[in-house]
Protein backbone atom coordinates (compact mmCIF):
# COMPACT_ATOMS: atom_id res chain seq x y z
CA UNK A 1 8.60 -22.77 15.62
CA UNK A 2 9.58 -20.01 17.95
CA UNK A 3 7.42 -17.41 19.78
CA UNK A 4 7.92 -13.77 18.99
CA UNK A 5 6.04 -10.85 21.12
CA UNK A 6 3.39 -9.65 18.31
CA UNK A 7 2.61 -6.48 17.19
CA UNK A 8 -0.57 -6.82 15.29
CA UNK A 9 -0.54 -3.46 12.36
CA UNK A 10 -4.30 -4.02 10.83
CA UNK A 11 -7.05 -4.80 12.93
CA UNK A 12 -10.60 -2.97 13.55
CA UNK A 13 -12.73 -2.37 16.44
CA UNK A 14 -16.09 -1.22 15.70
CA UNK A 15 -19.68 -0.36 18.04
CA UNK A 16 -22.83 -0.33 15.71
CA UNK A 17 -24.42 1.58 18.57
CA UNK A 18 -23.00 4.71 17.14
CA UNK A 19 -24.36 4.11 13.82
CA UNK A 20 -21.23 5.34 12.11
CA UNK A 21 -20.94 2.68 9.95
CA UNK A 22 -23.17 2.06 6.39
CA UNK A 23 -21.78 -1.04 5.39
CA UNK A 24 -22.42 -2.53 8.88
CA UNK A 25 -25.38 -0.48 9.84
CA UNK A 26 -27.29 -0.27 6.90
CA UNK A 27 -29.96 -2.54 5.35
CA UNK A 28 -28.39 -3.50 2.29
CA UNK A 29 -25.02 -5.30 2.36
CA UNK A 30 -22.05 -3.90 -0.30
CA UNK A 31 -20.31 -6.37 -2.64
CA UNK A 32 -17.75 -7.88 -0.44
CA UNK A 33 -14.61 -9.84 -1.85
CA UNK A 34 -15.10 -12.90 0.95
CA UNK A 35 -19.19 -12.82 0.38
CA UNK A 36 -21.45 -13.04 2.93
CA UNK A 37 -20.37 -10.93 5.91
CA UNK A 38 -23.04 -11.08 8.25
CA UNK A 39 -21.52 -12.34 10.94
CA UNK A 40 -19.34 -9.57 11.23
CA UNK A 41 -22.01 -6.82 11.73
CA UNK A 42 -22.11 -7.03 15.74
CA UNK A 43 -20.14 -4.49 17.87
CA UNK A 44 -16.53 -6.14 17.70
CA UNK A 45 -14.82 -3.66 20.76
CA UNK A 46 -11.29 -4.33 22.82
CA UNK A 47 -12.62 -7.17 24.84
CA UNK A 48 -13.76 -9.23 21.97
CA UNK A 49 -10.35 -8.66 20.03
CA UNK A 50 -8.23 -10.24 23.18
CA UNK A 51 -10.55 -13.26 23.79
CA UNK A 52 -9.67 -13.51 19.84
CA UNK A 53 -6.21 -13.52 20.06
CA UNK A 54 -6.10 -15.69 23.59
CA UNK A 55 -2.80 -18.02 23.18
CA UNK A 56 -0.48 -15.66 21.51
CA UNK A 57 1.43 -12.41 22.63
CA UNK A 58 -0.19 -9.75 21.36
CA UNK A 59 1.71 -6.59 22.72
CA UNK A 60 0.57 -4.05 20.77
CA UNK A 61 -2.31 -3.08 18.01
CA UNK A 62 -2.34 -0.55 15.36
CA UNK A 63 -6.11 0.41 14.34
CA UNK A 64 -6.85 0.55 10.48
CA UNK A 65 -10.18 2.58 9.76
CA UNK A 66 -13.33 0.83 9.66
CA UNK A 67 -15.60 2.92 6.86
CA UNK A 68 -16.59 5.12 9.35
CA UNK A 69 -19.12 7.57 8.07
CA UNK A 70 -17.13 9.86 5.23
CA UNK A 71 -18.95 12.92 6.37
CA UNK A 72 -16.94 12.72 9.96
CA UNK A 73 -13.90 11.17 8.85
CA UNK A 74 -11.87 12.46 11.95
CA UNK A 75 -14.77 11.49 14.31
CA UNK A 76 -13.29 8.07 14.35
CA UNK A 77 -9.79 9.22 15.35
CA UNK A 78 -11.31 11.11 18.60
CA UNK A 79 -13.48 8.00 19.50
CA UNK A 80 -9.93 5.65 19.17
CA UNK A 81 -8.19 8.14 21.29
CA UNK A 82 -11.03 8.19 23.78
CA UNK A 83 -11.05 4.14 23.58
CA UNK A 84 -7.38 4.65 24.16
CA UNK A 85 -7.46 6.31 27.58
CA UNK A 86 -10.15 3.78 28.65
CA UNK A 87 -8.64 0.65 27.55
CA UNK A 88 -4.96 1.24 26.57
CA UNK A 89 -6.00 0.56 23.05
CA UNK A 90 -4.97 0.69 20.32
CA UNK A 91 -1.70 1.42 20.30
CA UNK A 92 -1.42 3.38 16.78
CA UNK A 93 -3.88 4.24 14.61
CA UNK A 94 -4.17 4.72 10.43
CA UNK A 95 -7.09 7.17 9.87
CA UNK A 96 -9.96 7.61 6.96
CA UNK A 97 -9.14 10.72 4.53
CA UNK A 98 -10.56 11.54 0.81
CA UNK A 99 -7.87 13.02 -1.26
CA UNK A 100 -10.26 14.28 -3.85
CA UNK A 101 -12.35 16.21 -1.03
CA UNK A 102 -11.56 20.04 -1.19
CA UNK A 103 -11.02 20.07 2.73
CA UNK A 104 -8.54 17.31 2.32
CA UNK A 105 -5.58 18.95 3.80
CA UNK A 106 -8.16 20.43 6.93
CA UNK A 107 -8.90 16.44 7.37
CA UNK A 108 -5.25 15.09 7.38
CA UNK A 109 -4.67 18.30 9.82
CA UNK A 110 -7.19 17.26 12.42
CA UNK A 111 -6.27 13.27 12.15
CA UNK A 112 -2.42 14.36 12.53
CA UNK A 113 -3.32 16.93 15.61
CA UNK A 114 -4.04 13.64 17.09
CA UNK A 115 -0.87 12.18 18.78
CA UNK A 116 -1.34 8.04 18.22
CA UNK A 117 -2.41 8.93 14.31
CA UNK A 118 0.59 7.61 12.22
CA UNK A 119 -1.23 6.84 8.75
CA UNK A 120 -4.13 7.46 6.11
CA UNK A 121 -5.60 4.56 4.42
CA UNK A 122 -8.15 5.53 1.08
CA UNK A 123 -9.07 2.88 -1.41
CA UNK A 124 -8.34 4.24 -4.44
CA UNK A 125 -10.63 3.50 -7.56
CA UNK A 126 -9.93 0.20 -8.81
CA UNK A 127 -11.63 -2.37 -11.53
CA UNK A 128 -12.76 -5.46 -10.84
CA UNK A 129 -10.08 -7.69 -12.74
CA UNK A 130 -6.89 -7.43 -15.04
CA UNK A 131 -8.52 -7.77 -18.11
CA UNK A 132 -10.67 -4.66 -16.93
CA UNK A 133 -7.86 -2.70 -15.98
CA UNK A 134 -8.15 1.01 -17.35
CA UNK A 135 -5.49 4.01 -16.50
CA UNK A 136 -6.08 6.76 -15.09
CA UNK A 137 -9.21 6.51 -13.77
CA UNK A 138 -10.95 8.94 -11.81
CA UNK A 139 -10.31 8.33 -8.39
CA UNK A 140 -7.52 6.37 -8.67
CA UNK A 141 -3.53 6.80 -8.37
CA UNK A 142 -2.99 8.64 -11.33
CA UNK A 143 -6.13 11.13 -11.06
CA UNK A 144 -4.71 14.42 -10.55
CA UNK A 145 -7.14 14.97 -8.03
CA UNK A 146 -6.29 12.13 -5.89
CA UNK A 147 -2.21 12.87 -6.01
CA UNK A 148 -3.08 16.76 -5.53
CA UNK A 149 -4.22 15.84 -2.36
CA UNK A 150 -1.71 12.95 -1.37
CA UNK A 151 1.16 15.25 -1.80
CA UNK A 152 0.21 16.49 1.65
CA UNK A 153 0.62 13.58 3.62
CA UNK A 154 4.11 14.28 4.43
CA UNK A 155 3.47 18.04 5.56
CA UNK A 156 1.48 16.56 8.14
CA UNK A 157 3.76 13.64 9.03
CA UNK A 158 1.30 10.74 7.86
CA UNK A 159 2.22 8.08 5.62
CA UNK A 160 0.05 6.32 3.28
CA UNK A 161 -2.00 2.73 3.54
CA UNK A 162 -3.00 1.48 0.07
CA UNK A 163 -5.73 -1.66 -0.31
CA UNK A 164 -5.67 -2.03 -3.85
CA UNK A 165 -5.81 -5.34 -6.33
CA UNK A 166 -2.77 -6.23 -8.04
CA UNK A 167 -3.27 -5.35 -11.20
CA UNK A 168 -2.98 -1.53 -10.30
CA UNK A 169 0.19 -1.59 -8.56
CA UNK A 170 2.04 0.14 -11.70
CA UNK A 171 -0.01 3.05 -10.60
CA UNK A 172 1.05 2.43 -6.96
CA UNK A 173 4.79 1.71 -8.26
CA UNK A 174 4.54 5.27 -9.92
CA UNK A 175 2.71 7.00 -6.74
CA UNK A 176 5.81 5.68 -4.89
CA UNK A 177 8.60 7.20 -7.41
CA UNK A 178 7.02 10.47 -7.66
CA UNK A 179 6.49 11.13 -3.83
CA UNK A 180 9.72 9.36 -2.87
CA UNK A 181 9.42 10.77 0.96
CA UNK A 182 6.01 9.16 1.63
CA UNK A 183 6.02 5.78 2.80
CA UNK A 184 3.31 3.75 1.54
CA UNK A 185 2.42 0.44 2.53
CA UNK A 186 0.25 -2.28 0.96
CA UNK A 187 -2.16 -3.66 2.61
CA UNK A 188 -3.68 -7.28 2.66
CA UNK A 189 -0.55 -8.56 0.26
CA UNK A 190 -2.35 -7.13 -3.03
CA UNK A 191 -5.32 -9.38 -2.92
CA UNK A 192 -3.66 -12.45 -4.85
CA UNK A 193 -7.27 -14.47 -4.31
CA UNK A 194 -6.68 -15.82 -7.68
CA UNK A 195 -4.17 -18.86 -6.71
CA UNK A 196 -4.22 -19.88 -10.74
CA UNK A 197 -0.88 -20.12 -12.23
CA UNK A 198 -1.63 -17.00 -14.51
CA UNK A 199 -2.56 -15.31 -11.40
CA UNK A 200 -0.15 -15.94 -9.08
CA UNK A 201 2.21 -14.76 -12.27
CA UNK A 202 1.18 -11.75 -12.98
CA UNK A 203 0.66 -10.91 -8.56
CA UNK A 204 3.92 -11.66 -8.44
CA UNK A 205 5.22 -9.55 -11.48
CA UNK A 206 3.05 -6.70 -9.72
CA UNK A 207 4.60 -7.39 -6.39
CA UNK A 208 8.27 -6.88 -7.33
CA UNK A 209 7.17 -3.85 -9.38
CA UNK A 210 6.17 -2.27 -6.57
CA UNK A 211 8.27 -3.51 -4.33
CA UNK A 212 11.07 -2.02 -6.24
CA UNK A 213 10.72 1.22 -4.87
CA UNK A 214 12.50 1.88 -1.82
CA UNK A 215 9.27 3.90 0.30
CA UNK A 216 7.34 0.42 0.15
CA UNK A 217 6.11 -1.82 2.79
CA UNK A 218 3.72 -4.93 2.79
CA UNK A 219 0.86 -6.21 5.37
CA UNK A 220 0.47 -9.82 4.86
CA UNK A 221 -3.18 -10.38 5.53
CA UNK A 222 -6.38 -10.43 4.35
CA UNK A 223 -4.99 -13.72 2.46
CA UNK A 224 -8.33 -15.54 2.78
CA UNK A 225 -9.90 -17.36 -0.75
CA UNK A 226 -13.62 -16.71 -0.81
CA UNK A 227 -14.80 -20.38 -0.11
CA UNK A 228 -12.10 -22.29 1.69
CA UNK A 229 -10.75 -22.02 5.47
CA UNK A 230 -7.66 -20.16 6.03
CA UNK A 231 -4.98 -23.16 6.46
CA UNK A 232 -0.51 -22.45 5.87
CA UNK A 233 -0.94 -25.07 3.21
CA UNK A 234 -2.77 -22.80 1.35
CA UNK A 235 -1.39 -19.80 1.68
CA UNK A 236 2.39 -20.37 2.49
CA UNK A 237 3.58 -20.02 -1.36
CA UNK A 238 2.06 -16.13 -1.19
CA UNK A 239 3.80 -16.06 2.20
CA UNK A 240 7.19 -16.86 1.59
CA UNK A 241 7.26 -15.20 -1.66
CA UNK A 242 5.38 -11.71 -0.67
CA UNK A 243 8.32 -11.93 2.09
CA UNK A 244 11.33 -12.74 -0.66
CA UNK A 245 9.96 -9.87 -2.72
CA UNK A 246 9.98 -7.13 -0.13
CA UNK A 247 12.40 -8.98 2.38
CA UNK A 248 11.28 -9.29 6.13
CA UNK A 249 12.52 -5.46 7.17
CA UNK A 250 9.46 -4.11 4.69
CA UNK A 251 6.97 -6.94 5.52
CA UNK A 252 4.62 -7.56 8.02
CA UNK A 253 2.17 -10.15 9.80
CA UNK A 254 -1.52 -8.64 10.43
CA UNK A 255 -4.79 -10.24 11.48
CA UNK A 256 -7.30 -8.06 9.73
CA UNK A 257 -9.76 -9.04 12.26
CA UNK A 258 -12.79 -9.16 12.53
CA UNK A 259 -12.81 -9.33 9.22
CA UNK A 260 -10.69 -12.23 8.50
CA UNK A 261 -12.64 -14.57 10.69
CA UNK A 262 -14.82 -14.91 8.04
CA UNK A 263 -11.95 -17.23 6.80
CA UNK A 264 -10.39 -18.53 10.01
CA UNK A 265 -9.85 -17.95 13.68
CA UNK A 266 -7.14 -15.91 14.84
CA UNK A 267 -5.29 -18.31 16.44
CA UNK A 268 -5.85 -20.58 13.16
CA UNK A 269 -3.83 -17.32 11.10
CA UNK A 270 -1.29 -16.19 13.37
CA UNK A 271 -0.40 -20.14 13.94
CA UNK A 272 -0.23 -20.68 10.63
CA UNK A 273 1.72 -17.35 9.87
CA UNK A 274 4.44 -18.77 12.53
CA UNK A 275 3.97 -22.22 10.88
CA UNK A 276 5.61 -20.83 7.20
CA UNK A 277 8.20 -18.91 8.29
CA UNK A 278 9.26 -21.42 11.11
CA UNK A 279 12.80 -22.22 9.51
CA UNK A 280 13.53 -18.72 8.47
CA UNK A 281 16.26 -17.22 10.50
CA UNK A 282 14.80 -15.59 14.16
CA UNK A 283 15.94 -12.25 13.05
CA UNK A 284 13.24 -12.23 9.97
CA UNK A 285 10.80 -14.07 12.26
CA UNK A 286 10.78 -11.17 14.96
CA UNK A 287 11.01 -8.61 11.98
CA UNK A 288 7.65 -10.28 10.56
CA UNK A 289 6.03 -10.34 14.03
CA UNK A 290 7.01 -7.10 15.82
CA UNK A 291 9.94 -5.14 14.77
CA UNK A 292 8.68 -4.06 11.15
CA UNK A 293 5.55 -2.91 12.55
CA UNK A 294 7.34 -1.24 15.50
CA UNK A 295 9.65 1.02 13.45
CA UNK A 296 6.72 1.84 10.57
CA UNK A 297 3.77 2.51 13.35
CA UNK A 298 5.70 3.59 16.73
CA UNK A 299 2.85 2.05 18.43
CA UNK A 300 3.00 3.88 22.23
């Protein structure tokens, strides 16, 4: 197993002193795909990421938004870049933006006037399972609304983070071939938390749909199953296939942390990460560690 300098592309930092965060602020919790997250709601800042990730070379960090408060969706953007000059990080950062909103392309404008902004991440309506799945919902990849305002992402230089479940990446497949200059990369491997044989099928089926289109990229993470610790014996089938589908140049290792520690340490993920791909070729390995993220972020 060989050590590769990491770039990490999806992680958050987060201070609940600012109150600029519902889900971790507020009262109530929010239906969460991993359960209970309580033990994520503390102030997770740049100091608690490196004692996280203590024991392996992490060189560089790209910030994905956190749910910062929708009203002030650039208002995270300034605090990173103020966290930047203090700490030296992160290194990159993927900002909150609305596509439906009417002041969309104002939004993308201020996150882009920003120089370490590189990407816009918006969860796009989704349904809760494949036998729910309905087209063309509103709010989703195929809502006019949502592409009206996508189609600007590449005035302003950004590309485009998608967290969505499998079973809508025919939507993303077709976002992809009708903005073919927009880059858009999946996060968290599609979700595939259902390990069933029909599952892992019909992930897979999804996968190579998507992956099919040339503008595609892939975070592997966020691999957790709600209920079990995060261990390579479990996840190295999604592993090694996510990274035959989109091959190691459009794939990439992440931590998702904090929020991932709800399934396993980081050292626990990023050992077992170097674990399943220890007999691919070192080229691939550095690709999946570093140089994928390094070309798609330009972390500074």
């Amino acid at each position: 197993m060989s050590d590769f300098p990491i770039i990490d592309p999806h992680h958050h930092f987060w201070d609940l002193g600012m109150n600029k965060h519902p889900w971790l602020n507020g009262q109530e919790t929010i239906p969460f795909r991993y359960g209970d997250y309580a033990a994520i709601r503390r102030n997770f800042l740049v100091e608690d990421y490196l004692a996280a990730a203590s024991g392996h070379d992490v060189v560089k960090t790209v910030h994905m938004e956190a749910e910062w408060d929708p009203a002030d969706p650039v208002g995270e953007t300034a605090w990173l870049h103020d966290l930047h000059d203090a700490t030296g990080y992160p290194h990159a950062l993927i900002g909150q933006a609305w596509f439906r909103r009417d002041d969309i392309e104002t939004v993308l404008q201020g996150h882009a006037a920003y120089p370490l902004a590189r990407s816009i991440r918006q969860k796009p309506a989704a349904t809760p399972s494949p036998e729910a799945f309905a087209p063309e919902l509103p709010g989703s990849m195929a809502d006019p609304a949502f592409r009206e305002g996508f189609r600007h992402l590449r005035r302003h230089g950004l590309h485009y983070d998608l967290q969505t479940p499998w079973w809508h990446l025919g939507e993303a497949a077709a976002l992809a071939r009708d903005f073919p200059d927009t880059l858009i990369v999946l996060n968290h491997t599609g979700l595939p938390s259902d390990r069933s044989a029909s599952g892992i099928a019909g992930w897979r089926e999804a996968m190579e749909r998507f992956a099919d289109r040339p503008n595609t990229a892939v975070k592997i993470s966020g691999i957790g199953v709600p209920g079990a610790a995060w261990t390579a014996d479990l996840n190295r089938d999604v592993v090694l296939e996510t990274i035959r589908i989109f091959g190691a140049d459009r794939a990439m290792f992440a931590s998702n942390y904090p929020v991932d520690s709800l399934c396993g340490a980081f050292g626990e993920i990023y050992s077992g990460f170097k674990e399943i791909v220890g007999a691919l070729p070192a080229a691939d390995q550095r690709a999946l560690f570093h140089d994928t993220a390094a070309r798609i972020y330009r972390p500074v």
